[in-house]
C-alpha atoms as a PDB file:
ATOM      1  CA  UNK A   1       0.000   0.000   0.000  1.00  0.00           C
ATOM      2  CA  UNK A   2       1.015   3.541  -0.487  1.00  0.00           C
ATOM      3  CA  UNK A   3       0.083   5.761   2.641  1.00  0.00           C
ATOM      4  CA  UNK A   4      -0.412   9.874   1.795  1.00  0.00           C
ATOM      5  CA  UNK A   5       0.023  12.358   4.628  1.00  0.00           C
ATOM      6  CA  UNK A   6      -1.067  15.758   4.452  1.00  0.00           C
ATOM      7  CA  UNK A   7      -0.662  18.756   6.950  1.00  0.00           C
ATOM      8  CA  UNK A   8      -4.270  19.187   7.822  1.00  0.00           C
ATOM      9  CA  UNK A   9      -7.976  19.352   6.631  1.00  0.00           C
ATOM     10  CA  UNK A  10      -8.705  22.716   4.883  1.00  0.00           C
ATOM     11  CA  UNK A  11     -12.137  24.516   4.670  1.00  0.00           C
ATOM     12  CA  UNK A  12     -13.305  21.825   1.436  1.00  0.00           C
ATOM     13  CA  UNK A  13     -12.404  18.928   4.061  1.00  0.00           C
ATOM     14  CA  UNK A  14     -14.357  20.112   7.026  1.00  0.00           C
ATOM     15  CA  UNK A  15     -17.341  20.382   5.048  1.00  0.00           C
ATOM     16  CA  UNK A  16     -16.899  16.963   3.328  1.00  0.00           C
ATOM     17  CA  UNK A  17     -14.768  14.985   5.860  1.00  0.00           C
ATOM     18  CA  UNK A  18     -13.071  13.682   3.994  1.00  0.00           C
ATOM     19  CA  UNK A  19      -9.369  14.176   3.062  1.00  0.00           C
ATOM     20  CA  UNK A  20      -8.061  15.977  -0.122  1.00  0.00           C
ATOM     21  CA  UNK A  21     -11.268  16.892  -1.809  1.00  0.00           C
ATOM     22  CA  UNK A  22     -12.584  20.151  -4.124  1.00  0.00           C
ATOM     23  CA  UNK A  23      -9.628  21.816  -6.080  1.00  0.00           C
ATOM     24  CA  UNK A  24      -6.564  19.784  -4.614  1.00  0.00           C
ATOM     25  CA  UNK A  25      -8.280  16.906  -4.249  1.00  0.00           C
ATOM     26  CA  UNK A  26      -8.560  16.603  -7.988  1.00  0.00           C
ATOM     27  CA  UNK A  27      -5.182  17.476  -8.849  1.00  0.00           C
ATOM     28  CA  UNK A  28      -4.287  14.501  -6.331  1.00  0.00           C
ATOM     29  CA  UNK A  29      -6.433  12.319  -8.193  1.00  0.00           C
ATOM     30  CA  UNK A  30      -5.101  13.045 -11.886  1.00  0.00           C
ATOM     31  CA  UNK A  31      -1.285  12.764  -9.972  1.00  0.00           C
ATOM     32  CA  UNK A  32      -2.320   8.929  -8.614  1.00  0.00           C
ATOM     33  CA  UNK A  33      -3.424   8.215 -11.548  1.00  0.00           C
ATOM     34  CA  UNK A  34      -0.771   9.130 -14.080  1.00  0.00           C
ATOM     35  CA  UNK A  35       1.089   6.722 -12.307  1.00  0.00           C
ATOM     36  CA  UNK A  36      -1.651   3.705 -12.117  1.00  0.00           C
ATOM     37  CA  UNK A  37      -3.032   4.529  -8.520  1.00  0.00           C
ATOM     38  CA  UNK A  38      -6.665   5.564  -6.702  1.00  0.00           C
ATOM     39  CA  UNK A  39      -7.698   6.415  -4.233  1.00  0.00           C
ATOM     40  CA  UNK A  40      -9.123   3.053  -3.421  1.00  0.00           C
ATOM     41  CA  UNK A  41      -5.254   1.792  -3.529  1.00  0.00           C
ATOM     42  CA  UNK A  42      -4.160   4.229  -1.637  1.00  0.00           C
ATOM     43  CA  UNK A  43      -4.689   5.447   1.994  1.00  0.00           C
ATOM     44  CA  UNK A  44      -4.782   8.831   2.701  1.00  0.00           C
ATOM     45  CA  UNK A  45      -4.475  10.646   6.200  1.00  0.00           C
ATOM     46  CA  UNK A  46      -2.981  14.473   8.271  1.00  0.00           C
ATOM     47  CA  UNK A  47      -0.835  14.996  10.846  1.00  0.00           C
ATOM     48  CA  UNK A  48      -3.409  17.269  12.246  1.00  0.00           C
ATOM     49  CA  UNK A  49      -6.618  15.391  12.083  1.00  0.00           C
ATOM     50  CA  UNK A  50      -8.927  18.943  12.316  1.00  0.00           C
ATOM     51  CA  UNK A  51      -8.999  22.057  10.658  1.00  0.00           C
ATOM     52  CA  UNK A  52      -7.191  24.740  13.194  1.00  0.00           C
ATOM     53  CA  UNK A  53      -8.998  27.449  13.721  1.00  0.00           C
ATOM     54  CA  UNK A  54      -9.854  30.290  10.903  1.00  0.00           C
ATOM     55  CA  UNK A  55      -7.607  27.371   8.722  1.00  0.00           C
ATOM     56  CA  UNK A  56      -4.417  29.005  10.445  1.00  0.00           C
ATOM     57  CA  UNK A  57      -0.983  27.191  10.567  1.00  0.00           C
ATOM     58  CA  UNK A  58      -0.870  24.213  13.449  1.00  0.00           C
ATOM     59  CA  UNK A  59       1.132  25.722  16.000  1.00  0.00           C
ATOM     60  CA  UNK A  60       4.461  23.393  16.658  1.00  0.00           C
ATOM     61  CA  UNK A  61       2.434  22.638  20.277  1.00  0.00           C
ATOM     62  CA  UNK A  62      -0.789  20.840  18.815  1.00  0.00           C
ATOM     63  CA  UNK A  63       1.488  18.961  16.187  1.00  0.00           C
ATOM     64  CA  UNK A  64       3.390  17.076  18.441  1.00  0.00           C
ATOM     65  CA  UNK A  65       0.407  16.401  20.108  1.00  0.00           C
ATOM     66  CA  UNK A  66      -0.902  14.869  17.080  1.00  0.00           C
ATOM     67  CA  UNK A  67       2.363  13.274  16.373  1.00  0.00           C
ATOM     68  CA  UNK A  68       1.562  10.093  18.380  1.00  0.00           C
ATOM     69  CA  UNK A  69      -1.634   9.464  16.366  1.00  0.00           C
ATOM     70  CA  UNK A  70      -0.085  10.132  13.200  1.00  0.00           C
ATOM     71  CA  UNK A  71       2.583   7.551  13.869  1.00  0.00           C
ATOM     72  CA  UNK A  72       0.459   4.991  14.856  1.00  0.00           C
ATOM     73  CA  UNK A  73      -1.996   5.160  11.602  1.00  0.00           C
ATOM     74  CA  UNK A  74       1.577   4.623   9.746  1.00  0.00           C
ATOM     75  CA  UNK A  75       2.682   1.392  11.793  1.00  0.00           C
ATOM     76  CA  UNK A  76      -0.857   0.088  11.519  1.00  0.00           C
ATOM     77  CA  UNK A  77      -1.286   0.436   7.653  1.00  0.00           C
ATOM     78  CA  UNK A  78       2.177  -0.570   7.201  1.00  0.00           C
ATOM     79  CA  UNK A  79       2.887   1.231   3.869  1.00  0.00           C
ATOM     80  CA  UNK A  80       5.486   0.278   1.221  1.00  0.00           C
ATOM     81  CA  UNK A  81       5.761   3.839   0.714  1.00  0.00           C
ATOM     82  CA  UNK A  82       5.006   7.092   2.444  1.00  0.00           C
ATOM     83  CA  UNK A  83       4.497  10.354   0.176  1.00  0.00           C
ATOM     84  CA  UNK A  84       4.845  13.512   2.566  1.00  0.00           C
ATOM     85  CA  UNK A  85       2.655  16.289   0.323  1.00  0.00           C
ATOM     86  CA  UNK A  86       4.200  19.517   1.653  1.00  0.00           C
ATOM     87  CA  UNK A  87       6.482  20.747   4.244  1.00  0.00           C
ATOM     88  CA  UNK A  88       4.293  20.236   7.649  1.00  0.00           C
ATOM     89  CA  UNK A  89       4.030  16.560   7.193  1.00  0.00           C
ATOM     90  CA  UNK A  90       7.467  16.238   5.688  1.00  0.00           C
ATOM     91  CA  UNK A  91       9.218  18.167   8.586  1.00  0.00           C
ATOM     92  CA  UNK A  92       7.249  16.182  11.104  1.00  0.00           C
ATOM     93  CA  UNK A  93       7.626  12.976  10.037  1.00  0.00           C
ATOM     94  CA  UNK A  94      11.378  13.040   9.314  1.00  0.00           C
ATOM     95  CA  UNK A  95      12.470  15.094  11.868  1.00  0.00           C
ATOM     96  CA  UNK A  96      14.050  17.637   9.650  1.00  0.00           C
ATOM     97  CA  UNK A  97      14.158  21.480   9.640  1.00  0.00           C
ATOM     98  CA  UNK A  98      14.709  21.600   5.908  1.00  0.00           C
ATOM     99  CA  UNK A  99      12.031  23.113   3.520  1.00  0.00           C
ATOM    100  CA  UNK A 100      10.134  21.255   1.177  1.00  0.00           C
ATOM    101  CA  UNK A 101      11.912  22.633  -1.603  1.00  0.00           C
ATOM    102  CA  UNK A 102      15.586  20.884  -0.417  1.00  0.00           C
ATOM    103  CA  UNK A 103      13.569  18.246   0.853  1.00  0.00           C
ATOM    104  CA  UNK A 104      11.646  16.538  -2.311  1.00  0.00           C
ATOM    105  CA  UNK A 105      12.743  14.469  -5.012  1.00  0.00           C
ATOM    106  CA  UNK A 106      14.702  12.593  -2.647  1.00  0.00           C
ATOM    107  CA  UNK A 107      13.972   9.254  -0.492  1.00  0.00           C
ATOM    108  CA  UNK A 108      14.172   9.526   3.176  1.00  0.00           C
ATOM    109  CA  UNK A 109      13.169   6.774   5.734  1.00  0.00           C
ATOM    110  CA  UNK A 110      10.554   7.345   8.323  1.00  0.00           C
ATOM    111  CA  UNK A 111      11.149   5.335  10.582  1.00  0.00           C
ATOM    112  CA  UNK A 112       8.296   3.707  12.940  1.00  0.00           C
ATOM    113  CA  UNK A 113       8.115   3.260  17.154  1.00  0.00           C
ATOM    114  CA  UNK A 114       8.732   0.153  16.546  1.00  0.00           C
ATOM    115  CA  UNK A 115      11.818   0.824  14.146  1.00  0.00           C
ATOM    116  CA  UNK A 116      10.852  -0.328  11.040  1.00  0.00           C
ATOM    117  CA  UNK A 117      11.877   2.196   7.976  1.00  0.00           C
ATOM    118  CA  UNK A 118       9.454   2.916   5.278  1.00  0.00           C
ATOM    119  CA  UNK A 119      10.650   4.535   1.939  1.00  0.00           C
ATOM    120  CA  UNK A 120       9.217   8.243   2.301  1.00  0.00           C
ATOM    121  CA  UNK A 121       9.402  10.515  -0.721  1.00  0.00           C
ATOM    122  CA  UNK A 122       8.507  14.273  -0.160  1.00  0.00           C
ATOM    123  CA  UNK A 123       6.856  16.603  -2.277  1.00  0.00           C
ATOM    124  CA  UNK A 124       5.104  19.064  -3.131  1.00  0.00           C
ATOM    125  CA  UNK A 125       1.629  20.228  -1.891  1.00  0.00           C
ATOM    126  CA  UNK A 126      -1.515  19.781  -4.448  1.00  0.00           C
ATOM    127  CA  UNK A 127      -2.397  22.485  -2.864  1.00  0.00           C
ATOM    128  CA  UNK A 128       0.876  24.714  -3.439  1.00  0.00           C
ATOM    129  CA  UNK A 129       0.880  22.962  -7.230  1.00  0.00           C
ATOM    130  CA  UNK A 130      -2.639  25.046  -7.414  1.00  0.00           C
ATOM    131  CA  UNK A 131      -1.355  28.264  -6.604  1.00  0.00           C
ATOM    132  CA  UNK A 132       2.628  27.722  -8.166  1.00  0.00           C
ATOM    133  CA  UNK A 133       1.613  25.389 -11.397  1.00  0.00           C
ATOM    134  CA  UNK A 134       5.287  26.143 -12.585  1.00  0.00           C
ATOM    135  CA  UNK A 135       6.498  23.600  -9.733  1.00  0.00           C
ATOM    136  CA  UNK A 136       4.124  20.797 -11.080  1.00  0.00           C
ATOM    137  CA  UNK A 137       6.749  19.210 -13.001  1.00  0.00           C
ATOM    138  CA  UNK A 138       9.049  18.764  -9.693  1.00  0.00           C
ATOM    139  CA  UNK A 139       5.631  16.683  -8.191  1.00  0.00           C
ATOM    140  CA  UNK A 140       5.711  14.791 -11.081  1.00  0.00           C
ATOM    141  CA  UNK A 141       9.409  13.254 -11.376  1.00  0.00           C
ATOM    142  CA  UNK A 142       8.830  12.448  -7.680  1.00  0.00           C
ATOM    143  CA  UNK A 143       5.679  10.342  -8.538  1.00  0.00           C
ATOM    144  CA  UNK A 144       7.602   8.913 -10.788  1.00  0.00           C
ATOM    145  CA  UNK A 145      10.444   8.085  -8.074  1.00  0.00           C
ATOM    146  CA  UNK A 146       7.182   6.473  -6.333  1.00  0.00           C
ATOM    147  CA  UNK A 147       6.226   4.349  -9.204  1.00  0.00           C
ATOM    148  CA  UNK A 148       9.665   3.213  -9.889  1.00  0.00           C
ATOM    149  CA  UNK A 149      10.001   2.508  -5.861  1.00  0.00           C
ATOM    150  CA  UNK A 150       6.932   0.458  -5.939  1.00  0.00           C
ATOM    151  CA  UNK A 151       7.562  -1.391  -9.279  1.00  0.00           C
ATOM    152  CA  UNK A 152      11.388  -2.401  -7.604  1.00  0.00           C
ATOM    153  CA  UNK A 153       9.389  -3.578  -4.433  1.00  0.00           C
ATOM    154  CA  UNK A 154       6.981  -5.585  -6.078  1.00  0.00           C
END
């Protein structure tokens, strides 16, 4: 399985509950499947299961509260790969500083509580590809790293 992790629901996702729908939703969608994936073969989840207030930035504090819950969802759907979309989730979940930017295109390990490492690619938001479509191509040659990953896995 391939796992997704997102910062947070926006305004689109608190109405719908679910995860990645309206605008970025679709651009997901037309990503997963350029490179033979759904969203029924995929599972898709946030760091910060609710939408912060007035859709504000988490605040460090209530992310590593969420952190626990987050990391458990990973070691219990045990993905083959884990695609951080954006910076938040990227930053959290491999304990980095670095921005997105520096940070995609390249595979990094997440590694669980329980120490097991899972192939994590980061990239780029759907939601940041909206607003910067210049950056789209970046988002897709690390889709591609995915689809390579997973054909080398099996």
């Amino acid at each position: 399985a391939v796992m997704l992790v997102g910062e947070a629901p926006g305004r689109d996702e608190d109405i719908e509950g679910l995860p990645f729908v309206g605008r970025s939703g679709r651009l997901l969608d037309r990503m997963l499947a350029a490179i033979g994936l759904d969203r029924t073969s995929v599972y898709i989840a946030n760091v910060i299961p609710w939408r912060p207030p007035g859709n504000r930035t988490p605040t460090p504090h209530e992310t590593e509260i969420c952190r626990p819950f987050i990391e458990r969802q990973i070691e219990l759907v045990n993905p083959k790969v884990l695609i951080n979309l954006g910076g938040p989730s990227a930053k959290t979940l491999l304990n980095t500083s670095e921005g997105i930017l520096r940070l995609r295109g390249n595979w990094r390990a997440h590694t669980t509580a329980s120490g097991i490492a899972i192939p994590a690619m980061p990239t780029l938001h759907p939601a940041y590809l909206l607003r910067t479509p210049s950056h789209k191509k970046l988002a897709w040659r690390d889709f591609l790293e995915v689809k390579a990953k997973l054909r080398a896995l099996g």
